[in-house]
PDB file of N, CA and C in Angstrom:
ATOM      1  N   UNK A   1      25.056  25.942  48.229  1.00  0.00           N
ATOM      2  CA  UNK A   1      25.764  24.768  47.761  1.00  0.00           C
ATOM      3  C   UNK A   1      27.099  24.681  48.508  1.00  0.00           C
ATOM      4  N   UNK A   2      27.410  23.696  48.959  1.00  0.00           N
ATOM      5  CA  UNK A   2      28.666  23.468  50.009  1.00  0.00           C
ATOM      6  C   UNK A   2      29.297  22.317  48.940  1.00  0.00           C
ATOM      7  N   UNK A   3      30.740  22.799  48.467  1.00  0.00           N
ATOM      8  CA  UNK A   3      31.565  22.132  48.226  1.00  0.00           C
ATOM      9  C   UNK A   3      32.414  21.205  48.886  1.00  0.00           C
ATOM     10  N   UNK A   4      33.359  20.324  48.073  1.00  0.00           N
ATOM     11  CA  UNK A   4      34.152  19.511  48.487  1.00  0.00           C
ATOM     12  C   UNK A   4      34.964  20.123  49.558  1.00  0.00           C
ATOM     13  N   UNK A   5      35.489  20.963  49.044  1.00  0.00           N
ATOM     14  CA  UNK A   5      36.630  21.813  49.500  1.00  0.00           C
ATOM     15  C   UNK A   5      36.394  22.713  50.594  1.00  0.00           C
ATOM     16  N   UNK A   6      35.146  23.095  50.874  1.00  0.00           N
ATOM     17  CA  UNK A   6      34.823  23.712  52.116  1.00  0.00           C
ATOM     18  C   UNK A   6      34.258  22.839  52.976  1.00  0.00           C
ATOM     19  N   UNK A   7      34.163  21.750  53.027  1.00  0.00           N
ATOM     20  CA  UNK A   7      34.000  20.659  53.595  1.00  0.00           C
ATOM     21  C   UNK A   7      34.996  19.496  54.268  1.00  0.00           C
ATOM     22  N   UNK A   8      35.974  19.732  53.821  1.00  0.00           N
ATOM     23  CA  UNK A   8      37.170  19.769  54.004  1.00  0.00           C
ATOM     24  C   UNK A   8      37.546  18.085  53.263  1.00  0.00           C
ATOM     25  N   UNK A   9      37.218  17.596  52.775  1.00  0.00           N
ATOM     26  CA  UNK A   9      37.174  16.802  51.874  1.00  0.00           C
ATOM     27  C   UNK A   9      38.171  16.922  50.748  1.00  0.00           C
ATOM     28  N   UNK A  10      39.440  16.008  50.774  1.00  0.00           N
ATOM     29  CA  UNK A  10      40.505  16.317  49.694  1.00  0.00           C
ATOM     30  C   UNK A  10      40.798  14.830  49.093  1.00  0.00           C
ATOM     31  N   UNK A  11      40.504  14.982  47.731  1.00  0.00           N
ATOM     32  CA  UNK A  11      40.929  13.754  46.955  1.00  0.00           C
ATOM     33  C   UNK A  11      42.506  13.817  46.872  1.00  0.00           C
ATOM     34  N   UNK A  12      42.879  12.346  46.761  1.00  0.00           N
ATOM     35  CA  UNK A  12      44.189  12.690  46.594  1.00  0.00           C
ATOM     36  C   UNK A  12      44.649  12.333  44.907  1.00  0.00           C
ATOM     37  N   UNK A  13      45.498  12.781  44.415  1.00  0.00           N
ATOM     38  CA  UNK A  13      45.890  13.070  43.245  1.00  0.00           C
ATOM     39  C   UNK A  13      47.270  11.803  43.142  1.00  0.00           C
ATOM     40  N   UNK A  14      47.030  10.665  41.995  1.00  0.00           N
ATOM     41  CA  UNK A  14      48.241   9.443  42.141  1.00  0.00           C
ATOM     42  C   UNK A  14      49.387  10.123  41.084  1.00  0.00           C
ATOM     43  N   UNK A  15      50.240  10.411  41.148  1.00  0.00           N
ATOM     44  CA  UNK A  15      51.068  10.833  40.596  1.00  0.00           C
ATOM     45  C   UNK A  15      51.872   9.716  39.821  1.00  0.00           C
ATOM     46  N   UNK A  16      52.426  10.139  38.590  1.00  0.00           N
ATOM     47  CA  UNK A  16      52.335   8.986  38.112  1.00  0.00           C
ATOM     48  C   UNK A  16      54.572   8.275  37.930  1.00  0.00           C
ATOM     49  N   UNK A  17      54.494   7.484  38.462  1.00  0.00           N
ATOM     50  CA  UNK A  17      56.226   7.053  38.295  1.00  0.00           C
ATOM     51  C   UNK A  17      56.813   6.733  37.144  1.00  0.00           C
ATOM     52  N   UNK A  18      57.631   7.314  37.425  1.00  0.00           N
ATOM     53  CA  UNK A  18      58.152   7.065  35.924  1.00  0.00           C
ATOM     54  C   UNK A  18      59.924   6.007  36.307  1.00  0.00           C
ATOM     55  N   UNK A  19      59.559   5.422  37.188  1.00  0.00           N
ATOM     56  CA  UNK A  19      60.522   4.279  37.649  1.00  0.00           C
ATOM     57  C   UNK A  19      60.148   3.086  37.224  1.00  0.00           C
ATOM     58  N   UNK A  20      60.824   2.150  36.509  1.00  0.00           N
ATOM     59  CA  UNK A  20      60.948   1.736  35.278  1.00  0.00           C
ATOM     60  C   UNK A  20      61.914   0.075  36.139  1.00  0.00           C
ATOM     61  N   UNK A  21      61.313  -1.034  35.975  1.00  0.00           N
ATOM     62  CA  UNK A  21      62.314  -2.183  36.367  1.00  0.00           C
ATOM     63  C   UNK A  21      62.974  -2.604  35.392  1.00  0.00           C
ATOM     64  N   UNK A  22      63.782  -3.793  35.916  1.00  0.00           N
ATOM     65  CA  UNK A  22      64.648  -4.556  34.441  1.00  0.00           C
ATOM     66  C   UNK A  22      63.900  -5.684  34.215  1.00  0.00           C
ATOM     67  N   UNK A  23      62.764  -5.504  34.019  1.00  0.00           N
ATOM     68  CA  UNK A  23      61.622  -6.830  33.673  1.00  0.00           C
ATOM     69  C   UNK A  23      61.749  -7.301  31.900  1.00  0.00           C
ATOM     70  N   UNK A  24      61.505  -8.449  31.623  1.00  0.00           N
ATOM     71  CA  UNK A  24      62.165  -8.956  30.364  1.00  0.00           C
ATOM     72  C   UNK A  24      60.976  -8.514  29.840  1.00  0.00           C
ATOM     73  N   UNK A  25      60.984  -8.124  28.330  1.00  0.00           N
ATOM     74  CA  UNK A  25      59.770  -7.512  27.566  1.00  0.00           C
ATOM     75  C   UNK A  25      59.024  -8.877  26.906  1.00  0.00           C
ATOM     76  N   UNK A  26      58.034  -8.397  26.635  1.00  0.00           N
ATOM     77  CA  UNK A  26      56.804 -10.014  26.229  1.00  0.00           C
ATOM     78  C   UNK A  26      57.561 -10.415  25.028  1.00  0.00           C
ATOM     79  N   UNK A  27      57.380 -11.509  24.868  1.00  0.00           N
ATOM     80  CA  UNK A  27      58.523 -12.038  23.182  1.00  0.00           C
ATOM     81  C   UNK A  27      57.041 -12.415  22.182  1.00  0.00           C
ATOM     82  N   UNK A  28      57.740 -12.848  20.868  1.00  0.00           N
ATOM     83  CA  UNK A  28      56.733 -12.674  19.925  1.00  0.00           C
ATOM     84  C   UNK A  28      57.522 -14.385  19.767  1.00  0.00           C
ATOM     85  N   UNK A  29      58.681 -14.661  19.794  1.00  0.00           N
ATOM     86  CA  UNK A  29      59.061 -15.867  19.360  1.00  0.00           C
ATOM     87  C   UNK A  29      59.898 -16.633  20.430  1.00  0.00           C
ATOM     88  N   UNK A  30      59.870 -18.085  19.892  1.00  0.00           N
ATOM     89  CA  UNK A  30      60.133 -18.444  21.078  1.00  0.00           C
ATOM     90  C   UNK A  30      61.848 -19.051  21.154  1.00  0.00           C
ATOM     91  N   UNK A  31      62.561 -18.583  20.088  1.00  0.00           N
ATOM     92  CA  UNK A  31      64.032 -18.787  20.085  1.00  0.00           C
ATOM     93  C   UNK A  31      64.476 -17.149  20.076  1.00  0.00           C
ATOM     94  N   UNK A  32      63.436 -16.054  20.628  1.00  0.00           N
ATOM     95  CA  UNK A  32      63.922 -15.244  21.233  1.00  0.00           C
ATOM     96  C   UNK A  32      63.703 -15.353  22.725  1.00  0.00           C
ATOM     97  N   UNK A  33      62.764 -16.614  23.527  1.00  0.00           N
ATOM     98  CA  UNK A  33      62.516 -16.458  25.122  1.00  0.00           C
ATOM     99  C   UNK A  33      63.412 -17.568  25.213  1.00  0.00           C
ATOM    100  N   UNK A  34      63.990 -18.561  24.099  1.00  0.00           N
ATOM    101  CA  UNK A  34      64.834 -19.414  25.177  1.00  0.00           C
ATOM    102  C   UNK A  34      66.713 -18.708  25.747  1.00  0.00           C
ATOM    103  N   UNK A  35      66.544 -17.549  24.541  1.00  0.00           N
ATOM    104  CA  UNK A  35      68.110 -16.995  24.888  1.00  0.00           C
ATOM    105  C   UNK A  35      67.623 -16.060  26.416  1.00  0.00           C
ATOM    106  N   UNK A  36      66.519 -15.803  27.261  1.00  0.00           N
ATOM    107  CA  UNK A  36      66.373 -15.164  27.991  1.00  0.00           C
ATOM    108  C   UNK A  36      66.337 -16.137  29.192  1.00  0.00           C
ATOM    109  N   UNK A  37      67.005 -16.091  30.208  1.00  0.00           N
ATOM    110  CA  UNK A  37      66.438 -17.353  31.192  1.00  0.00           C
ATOM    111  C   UNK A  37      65.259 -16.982  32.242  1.00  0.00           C
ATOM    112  N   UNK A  38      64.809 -15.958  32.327  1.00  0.00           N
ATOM    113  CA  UNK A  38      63.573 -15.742  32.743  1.00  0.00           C
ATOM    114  C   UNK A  38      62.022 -16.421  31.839  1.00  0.00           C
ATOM    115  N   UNK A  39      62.026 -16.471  30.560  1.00  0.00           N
ATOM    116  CA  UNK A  39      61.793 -16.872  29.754  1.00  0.00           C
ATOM    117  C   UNK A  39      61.266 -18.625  29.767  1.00  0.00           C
ATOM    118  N   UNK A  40      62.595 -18.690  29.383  1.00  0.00           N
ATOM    119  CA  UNK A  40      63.247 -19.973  29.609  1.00  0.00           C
ATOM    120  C   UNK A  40      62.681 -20.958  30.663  1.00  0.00           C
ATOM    121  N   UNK A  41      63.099 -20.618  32.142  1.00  0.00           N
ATOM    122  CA  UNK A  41      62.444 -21.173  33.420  1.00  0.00           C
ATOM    123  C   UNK A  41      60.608 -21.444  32.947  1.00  0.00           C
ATOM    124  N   UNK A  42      60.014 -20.548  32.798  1.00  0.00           N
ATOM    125  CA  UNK A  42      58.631 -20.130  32.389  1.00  0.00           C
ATOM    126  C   UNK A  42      57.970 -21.270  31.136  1.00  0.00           C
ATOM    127  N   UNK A  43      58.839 -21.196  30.466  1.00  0.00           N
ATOM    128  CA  UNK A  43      58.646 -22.700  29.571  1.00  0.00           C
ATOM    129  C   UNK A  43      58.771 -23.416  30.127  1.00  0.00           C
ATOM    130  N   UNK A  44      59.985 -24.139  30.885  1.00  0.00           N
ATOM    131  CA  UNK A  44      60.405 -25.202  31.509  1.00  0.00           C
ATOM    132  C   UNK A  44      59.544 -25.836  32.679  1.00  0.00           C
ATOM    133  N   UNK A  45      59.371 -24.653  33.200  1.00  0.00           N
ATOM    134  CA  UNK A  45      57.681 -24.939  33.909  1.00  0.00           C
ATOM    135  C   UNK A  45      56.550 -25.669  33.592  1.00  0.00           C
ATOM    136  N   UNK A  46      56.089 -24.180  32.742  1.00  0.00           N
ATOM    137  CA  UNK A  46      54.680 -24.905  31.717  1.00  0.00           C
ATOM    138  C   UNK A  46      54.903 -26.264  31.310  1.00  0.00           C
ATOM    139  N   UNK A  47      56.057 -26.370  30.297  1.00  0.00           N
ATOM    140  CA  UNK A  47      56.466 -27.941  29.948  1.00  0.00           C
ATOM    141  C   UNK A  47      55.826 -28.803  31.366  1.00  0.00           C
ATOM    142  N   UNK A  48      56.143 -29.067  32.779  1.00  0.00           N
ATOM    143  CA  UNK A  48      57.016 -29.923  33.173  1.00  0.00           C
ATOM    144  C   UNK A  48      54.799 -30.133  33.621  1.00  0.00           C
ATOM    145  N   UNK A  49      54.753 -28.877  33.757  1.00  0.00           N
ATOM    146  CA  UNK A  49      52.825 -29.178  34.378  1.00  0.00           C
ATOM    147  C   UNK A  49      52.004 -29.901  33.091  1.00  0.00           C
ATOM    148  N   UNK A  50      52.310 -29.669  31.759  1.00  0.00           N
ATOM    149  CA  UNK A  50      51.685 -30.395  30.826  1.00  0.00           C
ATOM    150  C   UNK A  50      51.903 -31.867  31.108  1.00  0.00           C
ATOM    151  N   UNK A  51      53.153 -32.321  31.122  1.00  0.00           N
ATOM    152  CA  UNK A  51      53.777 -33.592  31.331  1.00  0.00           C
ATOM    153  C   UNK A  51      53.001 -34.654  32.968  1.00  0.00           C
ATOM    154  N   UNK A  52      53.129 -33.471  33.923  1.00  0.00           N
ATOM    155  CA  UNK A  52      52.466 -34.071  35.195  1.00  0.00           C
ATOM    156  C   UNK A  52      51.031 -34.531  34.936  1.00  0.00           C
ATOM    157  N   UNK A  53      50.464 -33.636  34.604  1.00  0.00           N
ATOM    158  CA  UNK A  53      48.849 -33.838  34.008  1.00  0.00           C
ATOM    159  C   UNK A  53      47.979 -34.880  33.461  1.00  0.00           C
ATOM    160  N   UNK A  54      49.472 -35.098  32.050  1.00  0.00           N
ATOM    161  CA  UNK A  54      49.178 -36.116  31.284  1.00  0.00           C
ATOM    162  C   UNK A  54      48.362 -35.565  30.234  1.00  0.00           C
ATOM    163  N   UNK A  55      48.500 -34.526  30.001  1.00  0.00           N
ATOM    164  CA  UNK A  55      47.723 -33.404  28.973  1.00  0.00           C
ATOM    165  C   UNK A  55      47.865 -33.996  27.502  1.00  0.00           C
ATOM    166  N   UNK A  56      48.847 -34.559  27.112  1.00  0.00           N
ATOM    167  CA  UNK A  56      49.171 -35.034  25.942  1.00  0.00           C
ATOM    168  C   UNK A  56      50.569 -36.307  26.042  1.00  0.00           C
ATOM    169  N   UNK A  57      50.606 -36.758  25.029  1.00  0.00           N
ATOM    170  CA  UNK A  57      51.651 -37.820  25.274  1.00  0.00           C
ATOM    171  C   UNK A  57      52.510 -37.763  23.618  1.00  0.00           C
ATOM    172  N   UNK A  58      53.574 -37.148  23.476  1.00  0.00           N
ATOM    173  CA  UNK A  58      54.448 -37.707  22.117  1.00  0.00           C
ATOM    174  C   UNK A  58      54.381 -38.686  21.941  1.00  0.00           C
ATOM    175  N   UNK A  59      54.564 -38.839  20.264  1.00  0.00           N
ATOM    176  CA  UNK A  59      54.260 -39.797  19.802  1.00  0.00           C
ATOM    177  C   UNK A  59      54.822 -39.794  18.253  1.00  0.00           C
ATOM    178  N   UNK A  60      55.196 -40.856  17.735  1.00  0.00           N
ATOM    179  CA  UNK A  60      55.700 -40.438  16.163  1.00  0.00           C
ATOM    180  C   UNK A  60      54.378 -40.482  15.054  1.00  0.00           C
ATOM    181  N   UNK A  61      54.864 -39.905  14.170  1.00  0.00           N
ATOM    182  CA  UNK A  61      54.143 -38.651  13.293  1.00  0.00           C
ATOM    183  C   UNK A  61      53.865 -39.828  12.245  1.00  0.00           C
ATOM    184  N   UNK A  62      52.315 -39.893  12.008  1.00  0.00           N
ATOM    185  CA  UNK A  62      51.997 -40.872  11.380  1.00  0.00           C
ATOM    186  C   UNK A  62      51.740 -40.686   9.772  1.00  0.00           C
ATOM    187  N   UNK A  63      51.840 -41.579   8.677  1.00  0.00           N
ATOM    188  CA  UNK A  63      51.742 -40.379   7.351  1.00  0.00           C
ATOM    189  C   UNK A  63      50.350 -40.468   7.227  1.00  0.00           C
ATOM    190  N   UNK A  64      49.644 -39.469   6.371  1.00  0.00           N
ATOM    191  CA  UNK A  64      48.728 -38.730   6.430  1.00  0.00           C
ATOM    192  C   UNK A  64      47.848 -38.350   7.172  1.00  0.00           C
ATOM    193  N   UNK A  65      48.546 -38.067   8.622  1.00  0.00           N
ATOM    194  CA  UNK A  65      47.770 -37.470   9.552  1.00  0.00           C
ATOM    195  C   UNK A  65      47.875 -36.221   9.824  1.00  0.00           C
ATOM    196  N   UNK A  66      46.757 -35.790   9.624  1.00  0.00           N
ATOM    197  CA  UNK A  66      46.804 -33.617   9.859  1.00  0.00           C
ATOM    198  C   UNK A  66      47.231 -33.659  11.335  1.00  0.00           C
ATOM    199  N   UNK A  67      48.282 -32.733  11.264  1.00  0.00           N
ATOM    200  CA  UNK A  67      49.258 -32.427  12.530  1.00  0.00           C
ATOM    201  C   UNK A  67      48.627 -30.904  13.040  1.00  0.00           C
ATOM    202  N   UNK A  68      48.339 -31.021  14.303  1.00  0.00           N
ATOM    203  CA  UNK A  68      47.849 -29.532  14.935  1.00  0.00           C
ATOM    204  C   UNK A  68      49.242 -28.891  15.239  1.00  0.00           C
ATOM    205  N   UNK A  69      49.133 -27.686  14.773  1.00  0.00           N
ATOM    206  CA  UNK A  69      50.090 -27.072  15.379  1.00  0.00           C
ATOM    207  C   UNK A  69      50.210 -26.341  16.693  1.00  0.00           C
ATOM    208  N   UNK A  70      51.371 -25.851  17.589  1.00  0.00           N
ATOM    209  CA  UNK A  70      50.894 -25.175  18.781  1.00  0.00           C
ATOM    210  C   UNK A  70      51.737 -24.340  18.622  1.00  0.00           C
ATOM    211  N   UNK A  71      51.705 -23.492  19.539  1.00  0.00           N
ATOM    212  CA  UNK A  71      52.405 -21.806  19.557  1.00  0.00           C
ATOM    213  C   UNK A  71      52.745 -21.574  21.111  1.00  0.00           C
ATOM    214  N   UNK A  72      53.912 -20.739  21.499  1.00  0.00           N
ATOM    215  CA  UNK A  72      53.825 -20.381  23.170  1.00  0.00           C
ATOM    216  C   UNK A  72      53.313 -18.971  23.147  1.00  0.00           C
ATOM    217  N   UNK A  73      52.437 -18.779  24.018  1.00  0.00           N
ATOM    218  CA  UNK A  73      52.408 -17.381  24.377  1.00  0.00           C
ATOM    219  C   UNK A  73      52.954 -16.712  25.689  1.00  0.00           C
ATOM    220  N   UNK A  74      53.314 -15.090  25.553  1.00  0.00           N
ATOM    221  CA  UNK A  74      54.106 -14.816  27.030  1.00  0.00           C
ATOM    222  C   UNK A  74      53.778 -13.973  27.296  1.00  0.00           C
ATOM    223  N   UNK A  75      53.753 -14.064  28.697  1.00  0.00           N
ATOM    224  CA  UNK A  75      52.665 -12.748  29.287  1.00  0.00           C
ATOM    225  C   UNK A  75      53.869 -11.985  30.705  1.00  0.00           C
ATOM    226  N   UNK A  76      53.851 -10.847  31.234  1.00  0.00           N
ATOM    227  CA  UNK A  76      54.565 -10.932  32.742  1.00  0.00           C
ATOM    228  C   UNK A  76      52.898 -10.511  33.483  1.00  0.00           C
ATOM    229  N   UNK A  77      53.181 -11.374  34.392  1.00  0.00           N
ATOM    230  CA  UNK A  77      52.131 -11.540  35.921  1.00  0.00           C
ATOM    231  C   UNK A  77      52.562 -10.144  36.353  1.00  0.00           C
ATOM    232  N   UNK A  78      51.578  -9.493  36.988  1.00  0.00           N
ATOM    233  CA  UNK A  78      51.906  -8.525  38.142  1.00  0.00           C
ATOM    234  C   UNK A  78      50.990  -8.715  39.401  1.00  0.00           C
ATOM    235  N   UNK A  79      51.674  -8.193  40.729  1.00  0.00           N
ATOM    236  CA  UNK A  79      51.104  -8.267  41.373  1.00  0.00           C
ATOM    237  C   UNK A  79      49.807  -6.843  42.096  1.00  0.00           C
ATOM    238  N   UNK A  80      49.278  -6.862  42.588  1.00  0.00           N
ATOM    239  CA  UNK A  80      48.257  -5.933  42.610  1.00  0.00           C
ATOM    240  C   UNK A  80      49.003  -4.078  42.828  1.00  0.00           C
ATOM    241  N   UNK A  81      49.758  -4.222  43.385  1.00  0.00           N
ATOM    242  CA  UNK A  81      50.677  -3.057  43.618  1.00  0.00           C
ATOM    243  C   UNK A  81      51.331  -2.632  42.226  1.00  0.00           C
ATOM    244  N   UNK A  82      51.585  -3.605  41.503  1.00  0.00           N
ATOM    245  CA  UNK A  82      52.313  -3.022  39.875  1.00  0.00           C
ATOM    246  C   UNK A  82      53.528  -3.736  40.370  1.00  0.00           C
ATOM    247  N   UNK A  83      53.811  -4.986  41.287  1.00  0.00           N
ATOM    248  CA  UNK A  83      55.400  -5.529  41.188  1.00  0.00           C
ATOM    249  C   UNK A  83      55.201  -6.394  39.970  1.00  0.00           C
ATOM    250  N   UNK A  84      56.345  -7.008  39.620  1.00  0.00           N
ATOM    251  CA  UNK A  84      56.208  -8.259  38.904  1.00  0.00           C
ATOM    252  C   UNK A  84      56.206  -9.318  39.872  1.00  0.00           C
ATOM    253  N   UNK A  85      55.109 -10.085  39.432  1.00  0.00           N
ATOM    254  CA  UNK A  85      54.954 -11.430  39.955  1.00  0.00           C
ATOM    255  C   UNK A  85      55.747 -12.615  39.105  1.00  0.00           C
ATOM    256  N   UNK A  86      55.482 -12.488  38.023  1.00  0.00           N
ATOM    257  CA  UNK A  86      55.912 -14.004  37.726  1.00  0.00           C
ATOM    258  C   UNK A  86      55.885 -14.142  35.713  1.00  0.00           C
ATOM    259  N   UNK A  87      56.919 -14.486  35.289  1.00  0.00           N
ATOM    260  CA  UNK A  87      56.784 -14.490  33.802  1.00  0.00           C
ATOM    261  C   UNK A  87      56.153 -15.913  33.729  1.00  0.00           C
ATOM    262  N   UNK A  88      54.864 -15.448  32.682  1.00  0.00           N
ATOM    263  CA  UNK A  88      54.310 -17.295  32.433  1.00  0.00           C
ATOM    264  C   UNK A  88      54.229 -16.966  30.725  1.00  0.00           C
ATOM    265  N   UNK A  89      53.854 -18.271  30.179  1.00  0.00           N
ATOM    266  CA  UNK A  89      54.502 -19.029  29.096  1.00  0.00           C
ATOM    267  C   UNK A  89      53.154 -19.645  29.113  1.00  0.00           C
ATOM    268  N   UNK A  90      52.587 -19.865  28.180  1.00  0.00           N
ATOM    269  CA  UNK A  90      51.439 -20.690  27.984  1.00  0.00           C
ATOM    270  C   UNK A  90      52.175 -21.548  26.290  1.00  0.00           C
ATOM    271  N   UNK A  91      51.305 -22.760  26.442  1.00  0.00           N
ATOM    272  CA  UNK A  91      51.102 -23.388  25.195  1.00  0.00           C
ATOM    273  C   UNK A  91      49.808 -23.733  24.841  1.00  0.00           C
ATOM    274  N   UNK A  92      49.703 -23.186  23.385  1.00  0.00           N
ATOM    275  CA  UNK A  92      48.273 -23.163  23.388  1.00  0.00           C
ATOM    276  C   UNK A  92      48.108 -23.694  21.348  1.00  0.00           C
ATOM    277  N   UNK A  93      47.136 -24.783  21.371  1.00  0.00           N
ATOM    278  CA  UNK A  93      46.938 -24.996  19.935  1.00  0.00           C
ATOM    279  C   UNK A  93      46.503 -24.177  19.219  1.00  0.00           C
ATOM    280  N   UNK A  94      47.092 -24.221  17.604  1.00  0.00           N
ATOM    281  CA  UNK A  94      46.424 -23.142  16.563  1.00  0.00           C
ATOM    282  C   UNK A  94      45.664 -24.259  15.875  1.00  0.00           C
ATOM    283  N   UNK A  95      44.276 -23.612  16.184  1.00  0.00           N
ATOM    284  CA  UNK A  95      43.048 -24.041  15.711  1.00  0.00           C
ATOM    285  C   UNK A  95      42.793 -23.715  14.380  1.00  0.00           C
ATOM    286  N   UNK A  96      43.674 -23.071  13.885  1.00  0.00           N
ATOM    287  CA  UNK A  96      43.088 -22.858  12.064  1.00  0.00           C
ATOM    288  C   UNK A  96      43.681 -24.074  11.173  1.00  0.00           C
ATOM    289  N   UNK A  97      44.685 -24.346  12.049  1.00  0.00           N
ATOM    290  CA  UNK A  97      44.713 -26.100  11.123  1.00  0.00           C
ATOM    291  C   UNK A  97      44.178 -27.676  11.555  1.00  0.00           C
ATOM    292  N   UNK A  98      42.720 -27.142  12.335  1.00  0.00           N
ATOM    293  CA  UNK A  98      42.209 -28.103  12.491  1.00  0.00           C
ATOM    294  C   UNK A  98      40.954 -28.477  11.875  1.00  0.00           C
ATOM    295  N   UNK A  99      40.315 -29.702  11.551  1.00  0.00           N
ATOM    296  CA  UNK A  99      39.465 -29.821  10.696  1.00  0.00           C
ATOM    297  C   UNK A  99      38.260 -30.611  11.662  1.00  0.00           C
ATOM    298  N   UNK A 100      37.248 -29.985  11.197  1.00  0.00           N
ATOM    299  CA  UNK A 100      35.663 -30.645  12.233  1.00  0.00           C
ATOM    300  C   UNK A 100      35.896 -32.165  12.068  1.00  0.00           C
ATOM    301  N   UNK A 101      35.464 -32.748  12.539  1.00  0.00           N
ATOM    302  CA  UNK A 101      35.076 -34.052  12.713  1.00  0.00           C
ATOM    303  C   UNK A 101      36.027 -34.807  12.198  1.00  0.00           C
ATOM    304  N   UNK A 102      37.145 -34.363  11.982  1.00  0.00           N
ATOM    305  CA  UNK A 102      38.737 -35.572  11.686  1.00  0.00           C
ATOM    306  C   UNK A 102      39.709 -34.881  12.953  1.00  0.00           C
ATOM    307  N   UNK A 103      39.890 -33.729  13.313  1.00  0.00           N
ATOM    308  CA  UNK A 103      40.499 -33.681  14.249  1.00  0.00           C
ATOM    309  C   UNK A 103      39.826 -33.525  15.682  1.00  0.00           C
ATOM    310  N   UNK A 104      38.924 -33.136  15.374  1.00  0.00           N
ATOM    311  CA  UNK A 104      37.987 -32.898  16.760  1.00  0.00           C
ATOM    312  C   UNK A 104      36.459 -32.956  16.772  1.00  0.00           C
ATOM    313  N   UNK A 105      35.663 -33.368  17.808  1.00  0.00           N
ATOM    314  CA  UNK A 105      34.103 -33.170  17.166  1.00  0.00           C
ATOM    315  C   UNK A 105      33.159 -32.006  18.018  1.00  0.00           C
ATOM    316  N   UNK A 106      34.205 -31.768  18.826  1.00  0.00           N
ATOM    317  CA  UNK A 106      33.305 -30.618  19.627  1.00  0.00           C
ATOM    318  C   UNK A 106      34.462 -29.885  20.816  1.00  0.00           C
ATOM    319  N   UNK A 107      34.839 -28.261  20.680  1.00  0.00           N
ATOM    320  CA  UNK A 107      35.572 -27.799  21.630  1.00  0.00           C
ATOM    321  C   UNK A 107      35.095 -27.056  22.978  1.00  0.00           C
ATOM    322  N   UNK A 108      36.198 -27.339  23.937  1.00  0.00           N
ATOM    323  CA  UNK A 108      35.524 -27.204  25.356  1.00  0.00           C
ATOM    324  C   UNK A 108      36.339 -25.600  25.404  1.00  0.00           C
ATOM    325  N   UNK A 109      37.569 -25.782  25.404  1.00  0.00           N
ATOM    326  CA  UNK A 109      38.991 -24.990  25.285  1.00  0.00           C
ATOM    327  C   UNK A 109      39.931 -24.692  24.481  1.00  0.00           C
ATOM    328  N   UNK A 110      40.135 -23.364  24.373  1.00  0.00           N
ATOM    329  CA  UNK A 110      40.942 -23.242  23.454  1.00  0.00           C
ATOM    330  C   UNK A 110      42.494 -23.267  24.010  1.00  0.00           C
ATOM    331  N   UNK A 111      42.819 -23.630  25.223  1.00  0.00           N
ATOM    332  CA  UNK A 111      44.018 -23.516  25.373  1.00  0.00           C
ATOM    333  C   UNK A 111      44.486 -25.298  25.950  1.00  0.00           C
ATOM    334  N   UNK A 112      45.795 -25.667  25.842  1.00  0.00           N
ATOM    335  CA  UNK A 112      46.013 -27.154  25.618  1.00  0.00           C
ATOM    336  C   UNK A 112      45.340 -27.465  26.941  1.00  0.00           C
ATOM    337  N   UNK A 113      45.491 -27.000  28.194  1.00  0.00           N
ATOM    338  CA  UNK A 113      45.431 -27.542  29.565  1.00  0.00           C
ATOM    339  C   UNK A 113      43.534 -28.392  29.463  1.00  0.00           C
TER     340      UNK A 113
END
């Protein structure tokens, strides 16, 4: 039996870093990402691509109409090496206050885009 090692065959061993950036941590709320301007930008973004799209249009709040609610979520991008790429911000509807066939009759997506 001929081993790795007498074969001259050497795995290499990734050692692991313990170097640490000043990357903003994921938020749970979102009047804790607007005091961050990394954050911040990342909304302002998302916002500005919903708006280009035409994804939705404001509008005033009609009475007795069930209102969907939405939520942001925040993620940091990395790039394949472990840099940071990019803080994104999603907006995405909460589907537990929506009702079959008065708010919707069939879903494609669960996220607004």
């Amino acid at each position: 039996m001929v081993t790795r090692s007498q074969s001259g065959i050497v795995k290499l061993v990734d050692l692991l870093s313990l170097y640490t950036l000043s990357i903003s941590p994921i938020l749970k709320s979102l009047f804790l990402a607007l005091k961050d301007p990394h954050w911040c930008n990342a909304i302002y973004d998302e916002y500005n691509v919903l708006v280009k799209n035409n994804t939705w249009i404001l509008v005033p709040r009609s009475y007795g109409v069930n209102l969907i609610r939405s939520m942001w979520l925040f993620k940091n991008k990395f790039h394949a090496g472990g840099t940071l790429s990019r803080y994104k911000a999603r907006l995405v509807a909460n589907g537990s206050s929506q009702q079959l066939r008065v708010d919707f009759v069939e879903t494609f997506s669960p996220v607004v885009k």
